[in-house]
C-alpha atoms as a PDB file:
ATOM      1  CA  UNK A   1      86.765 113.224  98.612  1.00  0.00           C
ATOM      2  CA  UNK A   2      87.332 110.081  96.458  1.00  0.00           C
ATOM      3  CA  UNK A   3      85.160 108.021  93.917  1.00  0.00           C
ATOM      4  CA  UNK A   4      83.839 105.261  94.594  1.00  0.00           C
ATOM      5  CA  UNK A   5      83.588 101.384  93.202  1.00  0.00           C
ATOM      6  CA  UNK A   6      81.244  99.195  94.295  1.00  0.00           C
ATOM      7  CA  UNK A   7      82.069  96.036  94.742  1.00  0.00           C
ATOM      8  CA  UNK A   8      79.067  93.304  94.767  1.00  0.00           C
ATOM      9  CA  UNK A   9      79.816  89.625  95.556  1.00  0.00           C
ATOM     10  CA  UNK A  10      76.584  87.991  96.811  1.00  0.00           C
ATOM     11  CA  UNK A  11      73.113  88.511  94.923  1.00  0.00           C
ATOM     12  CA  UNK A  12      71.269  90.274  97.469  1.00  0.00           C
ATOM     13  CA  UNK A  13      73.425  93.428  97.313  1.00  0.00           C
ATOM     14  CA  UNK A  14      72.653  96.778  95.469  1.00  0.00           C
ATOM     15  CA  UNK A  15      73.401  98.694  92.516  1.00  0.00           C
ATOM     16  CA  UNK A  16      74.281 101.903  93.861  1.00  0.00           C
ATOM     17  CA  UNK A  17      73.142 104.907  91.778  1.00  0.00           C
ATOM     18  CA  UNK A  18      74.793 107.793  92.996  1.00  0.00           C
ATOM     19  CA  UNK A  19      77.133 110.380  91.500  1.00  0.00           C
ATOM     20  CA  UNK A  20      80.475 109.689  93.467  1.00  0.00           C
ATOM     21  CA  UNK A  21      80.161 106.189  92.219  1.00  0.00           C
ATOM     22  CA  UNK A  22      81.625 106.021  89.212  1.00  0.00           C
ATOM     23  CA  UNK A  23      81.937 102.051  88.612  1.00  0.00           C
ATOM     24  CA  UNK A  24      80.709  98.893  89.390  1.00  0.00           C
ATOM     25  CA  UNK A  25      83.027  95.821  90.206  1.00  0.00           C
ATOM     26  CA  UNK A  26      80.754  92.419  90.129  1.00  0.00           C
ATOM     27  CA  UNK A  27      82.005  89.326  91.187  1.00  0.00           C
ATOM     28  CA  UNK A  28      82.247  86.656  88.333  1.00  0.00           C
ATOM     29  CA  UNK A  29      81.002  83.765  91.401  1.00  0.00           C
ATOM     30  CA  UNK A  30      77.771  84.652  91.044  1.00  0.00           C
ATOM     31  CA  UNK A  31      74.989  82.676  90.040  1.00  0.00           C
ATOM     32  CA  UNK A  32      75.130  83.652  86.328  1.00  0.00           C
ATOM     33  CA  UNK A  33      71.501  84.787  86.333  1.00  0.00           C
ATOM     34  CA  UNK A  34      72.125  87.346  89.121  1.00  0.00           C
ATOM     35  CA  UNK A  35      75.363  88.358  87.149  1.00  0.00           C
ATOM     36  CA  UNK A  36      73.043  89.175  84.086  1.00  0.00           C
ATOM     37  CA  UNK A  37      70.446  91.140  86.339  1.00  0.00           C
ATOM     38  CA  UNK A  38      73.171  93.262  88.021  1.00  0.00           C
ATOM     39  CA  UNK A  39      74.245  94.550  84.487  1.00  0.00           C
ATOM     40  CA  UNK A  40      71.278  95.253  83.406  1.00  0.00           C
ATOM     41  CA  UNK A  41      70.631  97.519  86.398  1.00  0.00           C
ATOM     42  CA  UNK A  42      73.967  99.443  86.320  1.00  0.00           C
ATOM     43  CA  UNK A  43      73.507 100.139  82.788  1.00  0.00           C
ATOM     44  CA  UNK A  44      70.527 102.277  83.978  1.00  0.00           C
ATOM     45  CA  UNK A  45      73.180 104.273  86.204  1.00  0.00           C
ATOM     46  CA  UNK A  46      76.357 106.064  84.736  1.00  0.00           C
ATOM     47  CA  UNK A  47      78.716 103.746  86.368  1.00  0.00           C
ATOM     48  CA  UNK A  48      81.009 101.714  84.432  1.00  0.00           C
ATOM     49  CA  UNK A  49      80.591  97.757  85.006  1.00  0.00           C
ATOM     50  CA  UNK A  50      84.165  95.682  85.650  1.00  0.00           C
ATOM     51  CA  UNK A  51      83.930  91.948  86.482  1.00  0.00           C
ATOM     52  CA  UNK A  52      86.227  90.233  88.895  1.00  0.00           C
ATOM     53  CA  UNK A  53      87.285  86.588  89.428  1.00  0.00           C
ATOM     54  CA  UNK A  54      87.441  83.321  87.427  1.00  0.00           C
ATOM     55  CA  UNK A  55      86.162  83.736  83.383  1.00  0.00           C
ATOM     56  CA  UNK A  56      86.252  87.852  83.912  1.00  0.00           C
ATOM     57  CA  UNK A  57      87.573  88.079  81.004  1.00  0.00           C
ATOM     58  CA  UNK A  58      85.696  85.759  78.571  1.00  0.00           C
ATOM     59  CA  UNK A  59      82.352  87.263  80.451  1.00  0.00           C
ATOM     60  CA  UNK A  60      83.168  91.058  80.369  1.00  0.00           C
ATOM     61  CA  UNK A  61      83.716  90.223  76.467  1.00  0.00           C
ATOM     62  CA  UNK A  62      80.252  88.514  76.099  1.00  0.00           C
ATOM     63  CA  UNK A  63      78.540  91.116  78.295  1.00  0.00           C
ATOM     64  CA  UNK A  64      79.914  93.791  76.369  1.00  0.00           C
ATOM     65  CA  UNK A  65      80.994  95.218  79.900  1.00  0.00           C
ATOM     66  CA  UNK A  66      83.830  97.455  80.360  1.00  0.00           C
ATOM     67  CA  UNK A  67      86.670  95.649  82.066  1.00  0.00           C
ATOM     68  CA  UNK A  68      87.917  93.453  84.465  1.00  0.00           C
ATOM     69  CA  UNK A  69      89.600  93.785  88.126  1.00  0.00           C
ATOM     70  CA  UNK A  70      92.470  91.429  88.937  1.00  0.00           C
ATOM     71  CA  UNK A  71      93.211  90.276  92.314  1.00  0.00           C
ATOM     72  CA  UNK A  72      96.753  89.901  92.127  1.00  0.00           C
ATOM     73  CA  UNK A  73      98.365  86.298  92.726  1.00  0.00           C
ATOM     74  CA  UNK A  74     102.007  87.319  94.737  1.00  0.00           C
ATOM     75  CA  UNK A  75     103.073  83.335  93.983  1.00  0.00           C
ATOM     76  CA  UNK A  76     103.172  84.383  90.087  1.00  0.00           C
ATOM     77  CA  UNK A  77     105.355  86.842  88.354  1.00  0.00           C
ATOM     78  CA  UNK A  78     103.039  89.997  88.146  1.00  0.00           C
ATOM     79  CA  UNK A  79     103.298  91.095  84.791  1.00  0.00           C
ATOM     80  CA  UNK A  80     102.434  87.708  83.202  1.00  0.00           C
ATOM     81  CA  UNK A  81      99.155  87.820  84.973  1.00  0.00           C
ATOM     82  CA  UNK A  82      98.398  91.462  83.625  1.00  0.00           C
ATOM     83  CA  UNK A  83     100.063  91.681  80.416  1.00  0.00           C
ATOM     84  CA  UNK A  84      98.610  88.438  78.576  1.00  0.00           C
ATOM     85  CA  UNK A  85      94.994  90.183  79.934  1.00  0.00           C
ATOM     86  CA  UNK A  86      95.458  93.652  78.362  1.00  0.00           C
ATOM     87  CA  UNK A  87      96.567  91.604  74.779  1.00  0.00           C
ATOM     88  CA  UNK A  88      93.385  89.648  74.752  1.00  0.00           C
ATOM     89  CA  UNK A  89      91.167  92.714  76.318  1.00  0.00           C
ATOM     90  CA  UNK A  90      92.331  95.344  74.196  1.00  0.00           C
ATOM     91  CA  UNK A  91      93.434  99.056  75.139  1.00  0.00           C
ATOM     92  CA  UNK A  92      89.775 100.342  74.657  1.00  0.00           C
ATOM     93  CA  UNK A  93      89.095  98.066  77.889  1.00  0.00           C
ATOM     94  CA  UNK A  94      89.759  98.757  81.667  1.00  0.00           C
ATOM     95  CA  UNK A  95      92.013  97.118  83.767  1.00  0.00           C
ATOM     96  CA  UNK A  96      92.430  97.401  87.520  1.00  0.00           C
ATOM     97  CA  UNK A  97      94.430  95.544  89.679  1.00  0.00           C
ATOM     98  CA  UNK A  98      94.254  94.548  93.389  1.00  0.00           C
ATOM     99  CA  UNK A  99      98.015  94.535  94.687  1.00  0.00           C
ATOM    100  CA  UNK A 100      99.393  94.275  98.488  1.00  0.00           C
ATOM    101  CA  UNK A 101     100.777  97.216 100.227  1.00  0.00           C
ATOM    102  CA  UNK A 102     103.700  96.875  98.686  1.00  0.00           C
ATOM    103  CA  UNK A 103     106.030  99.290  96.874  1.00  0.00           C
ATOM    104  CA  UNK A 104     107.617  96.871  94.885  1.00  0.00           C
ATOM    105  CA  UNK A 105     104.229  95.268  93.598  1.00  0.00           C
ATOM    106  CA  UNK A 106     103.206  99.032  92.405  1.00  0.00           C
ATOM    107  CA  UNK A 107     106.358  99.794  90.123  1.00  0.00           C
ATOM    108  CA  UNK A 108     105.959  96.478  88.766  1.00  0.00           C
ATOM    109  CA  UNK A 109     102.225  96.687  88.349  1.00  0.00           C
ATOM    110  CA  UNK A 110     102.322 100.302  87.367  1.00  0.00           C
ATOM    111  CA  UNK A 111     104.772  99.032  84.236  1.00  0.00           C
ATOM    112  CA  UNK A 112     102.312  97.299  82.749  1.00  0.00           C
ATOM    113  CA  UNK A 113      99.954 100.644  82.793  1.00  0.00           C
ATOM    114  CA  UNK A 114      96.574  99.128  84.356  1.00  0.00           C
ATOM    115  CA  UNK A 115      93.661 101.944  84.366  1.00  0.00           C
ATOM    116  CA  UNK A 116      93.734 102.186  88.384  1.00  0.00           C
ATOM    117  CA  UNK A 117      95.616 100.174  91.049  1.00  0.00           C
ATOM    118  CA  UNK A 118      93.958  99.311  94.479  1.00  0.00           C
ATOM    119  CA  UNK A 119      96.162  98.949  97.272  1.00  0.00           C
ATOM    120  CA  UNK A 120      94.610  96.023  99.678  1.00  0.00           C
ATOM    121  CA  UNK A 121      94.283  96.665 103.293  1.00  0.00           C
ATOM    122  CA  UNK A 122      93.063  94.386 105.507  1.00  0.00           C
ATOM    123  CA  UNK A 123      93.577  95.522 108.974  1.00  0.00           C
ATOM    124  CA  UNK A 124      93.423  98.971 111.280  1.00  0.00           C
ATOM    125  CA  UNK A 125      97.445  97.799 111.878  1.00  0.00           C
ATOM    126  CA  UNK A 126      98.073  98.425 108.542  1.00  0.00           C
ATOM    127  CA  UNK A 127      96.855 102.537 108.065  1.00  0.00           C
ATOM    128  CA  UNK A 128      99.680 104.135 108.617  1.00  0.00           C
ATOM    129  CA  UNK A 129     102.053 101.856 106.260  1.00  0.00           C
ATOM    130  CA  UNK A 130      99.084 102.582 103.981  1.00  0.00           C
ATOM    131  CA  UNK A 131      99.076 106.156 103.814  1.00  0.00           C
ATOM    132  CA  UNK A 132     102.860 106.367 103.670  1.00  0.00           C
ATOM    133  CA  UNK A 133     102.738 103.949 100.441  1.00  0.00           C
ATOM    134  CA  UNK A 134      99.746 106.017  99.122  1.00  0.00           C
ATOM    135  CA  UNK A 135     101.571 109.483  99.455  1.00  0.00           C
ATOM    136  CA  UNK A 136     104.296 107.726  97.693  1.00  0.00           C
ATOM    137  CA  UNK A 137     102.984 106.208  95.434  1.00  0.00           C
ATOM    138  CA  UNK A 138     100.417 109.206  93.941  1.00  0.00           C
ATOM    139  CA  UNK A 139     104.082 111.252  94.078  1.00  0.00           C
ATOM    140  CA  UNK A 140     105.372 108.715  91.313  1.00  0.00           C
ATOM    141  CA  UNK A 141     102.513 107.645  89.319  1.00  0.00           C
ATOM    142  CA  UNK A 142     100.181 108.933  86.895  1.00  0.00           C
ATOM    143  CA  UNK A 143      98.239 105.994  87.237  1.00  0.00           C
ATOM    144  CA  UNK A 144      94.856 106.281  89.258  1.00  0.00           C
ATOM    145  CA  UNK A 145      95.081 104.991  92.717  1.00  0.00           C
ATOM    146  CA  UNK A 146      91.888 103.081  95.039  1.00  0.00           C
ATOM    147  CA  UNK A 147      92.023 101.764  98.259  1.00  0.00           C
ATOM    148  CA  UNK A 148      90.396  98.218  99.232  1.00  0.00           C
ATOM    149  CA  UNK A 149      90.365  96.157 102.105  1.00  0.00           C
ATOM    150  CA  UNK A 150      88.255  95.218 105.043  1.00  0.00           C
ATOM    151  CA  UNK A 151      88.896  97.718 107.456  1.00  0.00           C
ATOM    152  CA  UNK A 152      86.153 100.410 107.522  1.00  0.00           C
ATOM    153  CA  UNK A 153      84.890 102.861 104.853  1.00  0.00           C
ATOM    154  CA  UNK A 154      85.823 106.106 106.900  1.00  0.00           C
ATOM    155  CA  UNK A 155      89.488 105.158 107.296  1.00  0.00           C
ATOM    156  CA  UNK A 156      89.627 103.970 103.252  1.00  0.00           C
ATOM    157  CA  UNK A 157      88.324 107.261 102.143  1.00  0.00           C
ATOM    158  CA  UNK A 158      90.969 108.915 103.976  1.00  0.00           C
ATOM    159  CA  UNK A 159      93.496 107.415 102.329  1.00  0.00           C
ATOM    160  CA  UNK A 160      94.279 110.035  99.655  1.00  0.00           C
ATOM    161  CA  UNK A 161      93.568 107.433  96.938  1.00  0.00           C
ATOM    162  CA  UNK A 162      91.161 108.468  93.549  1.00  0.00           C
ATOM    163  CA  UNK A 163      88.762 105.788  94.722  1.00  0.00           C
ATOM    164  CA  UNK A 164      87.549 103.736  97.332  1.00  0.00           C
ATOM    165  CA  UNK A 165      85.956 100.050  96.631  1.00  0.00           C
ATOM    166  CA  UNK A 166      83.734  99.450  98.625  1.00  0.00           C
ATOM    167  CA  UNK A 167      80.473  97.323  99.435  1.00  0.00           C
ATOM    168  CA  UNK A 168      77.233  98.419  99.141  1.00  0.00           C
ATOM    169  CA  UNK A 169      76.072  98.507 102.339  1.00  0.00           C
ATOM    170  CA  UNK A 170      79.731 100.251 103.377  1.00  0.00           C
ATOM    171  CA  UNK A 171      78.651 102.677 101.137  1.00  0.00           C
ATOM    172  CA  UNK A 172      75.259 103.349 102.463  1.00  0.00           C
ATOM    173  CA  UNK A 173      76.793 103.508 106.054  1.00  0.00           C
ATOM    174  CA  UNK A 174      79.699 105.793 104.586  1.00  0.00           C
ATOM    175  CA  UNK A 175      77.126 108.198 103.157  1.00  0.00           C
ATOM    176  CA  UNK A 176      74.563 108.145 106.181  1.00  0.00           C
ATOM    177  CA  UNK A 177      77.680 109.063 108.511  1.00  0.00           C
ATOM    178  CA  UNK A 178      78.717 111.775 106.263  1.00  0.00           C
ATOM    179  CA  UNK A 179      74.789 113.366 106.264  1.00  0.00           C
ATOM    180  CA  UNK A 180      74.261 113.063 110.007  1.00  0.00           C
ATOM    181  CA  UNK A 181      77.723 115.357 110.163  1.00  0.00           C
ATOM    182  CA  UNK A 182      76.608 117.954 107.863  1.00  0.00           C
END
């Protein structure tokens, strides 16, 4: 069974405090004051704390937080949105990175040597093509694989993938599945 990241984007969501998740990803468009709170709840847990989204960067360094998560632009060349980030974070820093399903957005991605790369899928049409890219892919690369996307939490986790990001409440509906089959 895979990891999981939790991803929280509005301010009524949870820190999750659980041993399969191992880091938190927190949306940079929150109100700053929720963005402060959520950090200092997951440093109570063991989870690492990524931010994602405009000023990650400049706000992961004030916070003192461990990385950031980039959602991949496909209109830009990849490595010049990664490789300028990783100069100015540092390698003591994480870096994921939220690419299409797309085989030639992994080698490229993977080149620049990001800490994980999450493969985006957005629809049930799109599992299959998934898992064939994910077999691939974890056949090739060293580099830590997660799965993302808006299709459910049961058909992410099967993936194959080292993690699953997730929301919250996914998570708590993941895990109450899971204990009403055991």
């Amino acid at each position: 069974m895979p990891k999981f990241i939790i991803n929280i984007n509005t301010p009524d969501e949870q820190v999750i405090a659980d041993e399969q998740v191992v880091c938190h990803v927190i949306s940079t468009s929150l109100p700053l004051h929720s963005l402060e709170d959520f950090i200092m709840q997951i440093r109570q847990t063991q989870s690492l704390i990524l931010l994602c989204g405009e000023n990650a960067l400049a706000l992961c360094q004030s916070y003192k937080c461990d990385g950031v998560v980039v959602n991949i632009n496909n209109d830009l060349p990849y490595k010049k949105q990664i490789l300028p980030l990783r100069e100015k974070l540092g390698n003591k820093k994480i870096i994921g990175v939220i690419i299409p399903l797309s085989r030639h957005a992994s080698m490229i991605v993977g080149e620049t040597e990001p800490e994980f790369i999450a493969f985006n899928i957005d629809s049930d049409d799109e599992i299959e093509k998934a898992q064939r890219l994910i077999e691939w892919y974890n056949e090739l690369f060293l580099i830590q694989s997660a799965a993302v996307g808006s299709v459910s939490a049961s058909l992410l986790s099967g993936l194959g993938t080292d993690f699953v990001m997730i929301s919250p409440k996914k998570y708590k509906i993941l895990v109450a599945k899971k204990e009403s089959l055991d």
